[in-house]
Protein backbone atom coordinates (compact mmCIF):
# COMPACT_ATOMS: atom_id res chain seq x y z
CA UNK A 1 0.00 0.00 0.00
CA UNK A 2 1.32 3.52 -0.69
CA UNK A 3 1.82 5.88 2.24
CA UNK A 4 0.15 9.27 2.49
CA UNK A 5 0.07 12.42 5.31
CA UNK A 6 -1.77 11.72 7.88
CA UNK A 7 -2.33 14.68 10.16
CA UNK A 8 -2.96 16.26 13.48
CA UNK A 9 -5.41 19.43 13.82
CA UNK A 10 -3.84 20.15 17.24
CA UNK A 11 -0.43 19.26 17.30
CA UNK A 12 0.53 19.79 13.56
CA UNK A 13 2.02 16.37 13.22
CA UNK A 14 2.50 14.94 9.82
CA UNK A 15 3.29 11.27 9.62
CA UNK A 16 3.06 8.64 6.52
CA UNK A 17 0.90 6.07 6.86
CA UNK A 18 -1.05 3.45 5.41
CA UNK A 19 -4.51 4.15 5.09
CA UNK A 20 -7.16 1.29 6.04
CA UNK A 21 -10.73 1.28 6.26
CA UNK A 22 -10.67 -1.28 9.13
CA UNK A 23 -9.06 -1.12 12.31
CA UNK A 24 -5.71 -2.44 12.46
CA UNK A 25 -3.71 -2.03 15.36
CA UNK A 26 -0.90 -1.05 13.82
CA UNK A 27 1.88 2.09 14.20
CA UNK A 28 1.84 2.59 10.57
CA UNK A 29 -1.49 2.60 10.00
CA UNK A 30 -4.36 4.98 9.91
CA UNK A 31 -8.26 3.88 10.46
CA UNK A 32 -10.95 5.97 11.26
CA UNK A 33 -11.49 6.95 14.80
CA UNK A 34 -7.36 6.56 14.87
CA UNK A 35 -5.76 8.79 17.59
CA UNK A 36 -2.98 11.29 17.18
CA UNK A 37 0.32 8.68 18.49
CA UNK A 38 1.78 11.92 19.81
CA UNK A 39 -1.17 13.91 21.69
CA UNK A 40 -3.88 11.97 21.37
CA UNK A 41 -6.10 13.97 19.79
CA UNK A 42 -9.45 12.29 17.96
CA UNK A 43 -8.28 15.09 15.01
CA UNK A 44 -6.07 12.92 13.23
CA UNK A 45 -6.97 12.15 9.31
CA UNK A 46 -5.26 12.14 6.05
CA UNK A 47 -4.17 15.08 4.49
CA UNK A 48 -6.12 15.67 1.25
CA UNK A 49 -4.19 17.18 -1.51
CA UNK A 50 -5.20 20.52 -3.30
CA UNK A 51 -6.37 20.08 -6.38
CA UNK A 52 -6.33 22.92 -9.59
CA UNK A 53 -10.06 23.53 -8.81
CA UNK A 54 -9.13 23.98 -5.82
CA UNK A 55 -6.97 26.38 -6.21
CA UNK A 56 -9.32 28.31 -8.71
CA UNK A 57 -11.86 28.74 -6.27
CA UNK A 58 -9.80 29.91 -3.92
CA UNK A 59 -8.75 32.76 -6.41
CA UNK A 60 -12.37 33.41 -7.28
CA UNK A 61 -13.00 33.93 -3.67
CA UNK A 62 -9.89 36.65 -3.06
CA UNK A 63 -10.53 38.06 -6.42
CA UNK A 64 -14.50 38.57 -4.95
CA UNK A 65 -12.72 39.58 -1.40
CA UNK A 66 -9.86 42.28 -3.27
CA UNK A 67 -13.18 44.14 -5.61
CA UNK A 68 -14.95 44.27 -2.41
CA UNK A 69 -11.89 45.95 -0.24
CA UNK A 70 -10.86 48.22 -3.50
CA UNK A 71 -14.31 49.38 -3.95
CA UNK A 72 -16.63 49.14 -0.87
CA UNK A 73 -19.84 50.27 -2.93
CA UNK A 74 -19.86 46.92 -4.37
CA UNK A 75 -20.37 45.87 -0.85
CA UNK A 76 -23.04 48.17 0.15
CA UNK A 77 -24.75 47.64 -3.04
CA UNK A 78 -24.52 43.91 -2.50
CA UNK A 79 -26.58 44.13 1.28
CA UNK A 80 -29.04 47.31 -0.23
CA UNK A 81 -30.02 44.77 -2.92
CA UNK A 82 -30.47 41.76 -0.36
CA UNK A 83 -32.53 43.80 2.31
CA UNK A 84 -35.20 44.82 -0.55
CA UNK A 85 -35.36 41.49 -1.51
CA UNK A 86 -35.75 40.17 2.33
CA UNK A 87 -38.13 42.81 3.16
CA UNK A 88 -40.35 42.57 -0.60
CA UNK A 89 -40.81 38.28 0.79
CA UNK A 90 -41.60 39.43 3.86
CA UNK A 91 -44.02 42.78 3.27
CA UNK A 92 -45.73 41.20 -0.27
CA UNK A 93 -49.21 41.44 0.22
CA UNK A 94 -50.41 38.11 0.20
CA UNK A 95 -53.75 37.64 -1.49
CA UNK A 96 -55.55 34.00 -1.51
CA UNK A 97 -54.72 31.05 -3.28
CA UNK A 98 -58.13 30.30 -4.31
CA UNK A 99 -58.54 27.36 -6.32
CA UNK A 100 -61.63 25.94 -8.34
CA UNK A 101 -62.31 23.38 -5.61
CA UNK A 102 -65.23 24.92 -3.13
CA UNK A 103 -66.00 24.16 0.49
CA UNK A 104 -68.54 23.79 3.54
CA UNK A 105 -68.12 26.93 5.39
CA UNK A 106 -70.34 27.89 8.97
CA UNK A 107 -70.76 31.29 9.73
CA UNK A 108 -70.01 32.13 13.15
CA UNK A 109 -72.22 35.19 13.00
CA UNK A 110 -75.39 34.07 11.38
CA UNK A 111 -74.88 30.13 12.05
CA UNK A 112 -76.02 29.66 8.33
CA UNK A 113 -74.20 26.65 6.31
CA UNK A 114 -72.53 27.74 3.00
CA UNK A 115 -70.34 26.82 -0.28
CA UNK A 116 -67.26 28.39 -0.80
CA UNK A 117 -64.04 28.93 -2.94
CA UNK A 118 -61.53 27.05 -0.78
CA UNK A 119 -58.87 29.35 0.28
CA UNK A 120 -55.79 30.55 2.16
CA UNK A 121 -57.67 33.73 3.39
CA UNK A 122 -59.71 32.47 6.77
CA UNK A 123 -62.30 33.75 7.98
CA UNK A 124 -64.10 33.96 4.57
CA UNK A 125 -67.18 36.14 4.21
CA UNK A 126 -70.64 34.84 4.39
CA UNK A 127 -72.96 35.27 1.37
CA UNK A 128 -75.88 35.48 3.84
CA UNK A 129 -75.12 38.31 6.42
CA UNK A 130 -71.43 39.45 4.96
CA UNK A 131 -69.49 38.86 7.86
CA UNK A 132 -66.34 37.70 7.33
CA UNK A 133 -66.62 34.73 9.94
CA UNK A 134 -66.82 31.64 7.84
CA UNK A 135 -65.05 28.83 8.87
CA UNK A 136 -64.71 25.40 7.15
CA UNK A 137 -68.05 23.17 9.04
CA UNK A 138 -67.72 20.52 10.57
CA UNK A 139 -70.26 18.30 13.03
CA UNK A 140 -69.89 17.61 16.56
CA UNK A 141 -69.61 13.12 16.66
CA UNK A 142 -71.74 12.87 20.03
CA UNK A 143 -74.97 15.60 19.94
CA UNK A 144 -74.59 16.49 15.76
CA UNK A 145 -74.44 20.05 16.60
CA UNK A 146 -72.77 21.97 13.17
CA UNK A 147 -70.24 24.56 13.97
CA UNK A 148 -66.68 25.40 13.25
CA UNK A 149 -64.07 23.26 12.65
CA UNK A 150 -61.37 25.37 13.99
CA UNK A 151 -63.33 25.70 17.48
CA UNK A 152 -61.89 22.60 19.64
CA UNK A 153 -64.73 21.52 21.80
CA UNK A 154 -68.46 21.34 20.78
CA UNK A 155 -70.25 24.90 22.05
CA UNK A 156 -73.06 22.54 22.88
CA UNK A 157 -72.01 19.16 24.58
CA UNK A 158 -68.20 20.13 24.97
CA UNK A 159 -67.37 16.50 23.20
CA UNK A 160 -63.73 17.24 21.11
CA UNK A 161 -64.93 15.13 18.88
CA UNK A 162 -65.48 16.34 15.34
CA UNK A 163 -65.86 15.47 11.54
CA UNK A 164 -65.32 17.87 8.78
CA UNK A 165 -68.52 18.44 6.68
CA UNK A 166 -68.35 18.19 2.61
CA UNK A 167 -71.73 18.60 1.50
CA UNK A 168 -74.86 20.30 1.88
CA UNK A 169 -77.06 17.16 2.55
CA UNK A 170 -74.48 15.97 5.40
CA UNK A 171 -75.04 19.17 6.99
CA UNK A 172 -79.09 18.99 6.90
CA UNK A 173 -78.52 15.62 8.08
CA UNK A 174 -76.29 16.79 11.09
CA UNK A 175 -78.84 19.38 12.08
CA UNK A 176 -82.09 17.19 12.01
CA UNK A 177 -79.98 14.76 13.95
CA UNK A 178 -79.07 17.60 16.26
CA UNK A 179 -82.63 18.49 16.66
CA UNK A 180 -83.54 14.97 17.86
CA UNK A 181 -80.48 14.99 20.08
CA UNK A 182 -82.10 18.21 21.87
CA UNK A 183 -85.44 15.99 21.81
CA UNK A 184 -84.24 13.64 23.84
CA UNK A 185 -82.09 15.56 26.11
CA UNK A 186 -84.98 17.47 26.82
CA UNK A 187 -86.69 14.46 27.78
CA UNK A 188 -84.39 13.68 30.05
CA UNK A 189 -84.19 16.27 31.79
CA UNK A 190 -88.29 16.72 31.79
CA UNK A 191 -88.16 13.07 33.52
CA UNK A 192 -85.41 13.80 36.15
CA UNK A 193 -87.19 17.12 37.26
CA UNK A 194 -90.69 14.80 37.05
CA UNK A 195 -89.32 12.18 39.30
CA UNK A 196 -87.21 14.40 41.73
CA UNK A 197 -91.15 16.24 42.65
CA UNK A 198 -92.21 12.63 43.53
């Protein structure tokens, strides 16, 4: 095997060795995780040798470095041009992706149920009162009570758990079902207060 530089990042060292993949316990040969023989130190690998790209790049980079020292309004030019960039990402107004594809939105304000152009802008405005307080709909699992998907517990029953509504029909559904729900809980409640007078 030919030898090459292996050397140390702390104690400069340079030594030839045979370089091996596995690890031999040998003087003359390096393996990774090899310690420096004459400090110790874990920063202890094989010298790699400067190639002529190398080298160009490194005169690309002190060419860059000797335009920016001889003129310095390169420099300032350079950061003008990258805070108007960094500030146009940041300050662009943003208007909604809107795509074709509509969806169920609740109004918060007026409670009505309504088809929308799905988009990045939240709340979106209600067609029935013009509040912007649309959120996407979505039904309550335990008393079928419609309302917002973004609000975590039901206003109603305070169950967490919900499923988001698609269509009209599902939400007529949800609010019959909700209606019966009340029914019975009404019933309930009618009996208890029946029974507790007995």
């Amino acid at each position: 095997m030919a030898l090459r530089d292996v050397a140390c990042e702390d104690c400069n060292v340079v030594l030839p060795m045979e370089i091996s993949s596995f690890n031999l316990d040998k003087p003359n040969v390096w393996y990774p995780g090899k310690k420096c023989p004459m400090c110790g130190s874990e920063k202890f690998f094989p010298v790699i040798a400067v190639t002529e790209t190398d080298r160009q790049q490194e005169q690309q980079q002190e060419s860059l470095k000797r335009r920016l020292l001889v003129n310095p309004w390169t420099g300032v030019a350079a950061f003008i041009v990258t805070i108007i960039v960094v500030l146009a990402i940041v300050f662009w107004p943003r208007h909604a992706a809107e795509t074709s594809e509509k969806a169920l939105f609740y109004c918060e304000k007026c409670h009505k149920v309504f088809f929308a152009k799905n988009s990045l802008q939240r709340p979106v405005k209600c067609p029935e009162c013009g509040a912007r307080a649309g959120h996407r709909a979505a039904v309550c699992t335990k008393c079928h009570l419609v309302h917002s998907y973004g609000q975590k517990r039901c206003p109603h029953c305070g169950s967490v758990d919900r499923t988001p509504l698609a269509t009209v029909e599902q939400a007529a559904k949800a609010m019959k079902d909700h209606e019966e729900y009340l029914k019975l809980e009404r019933e309930m409640v009618e009996g208890d207060g029946s029974e507790q007078e007995e």
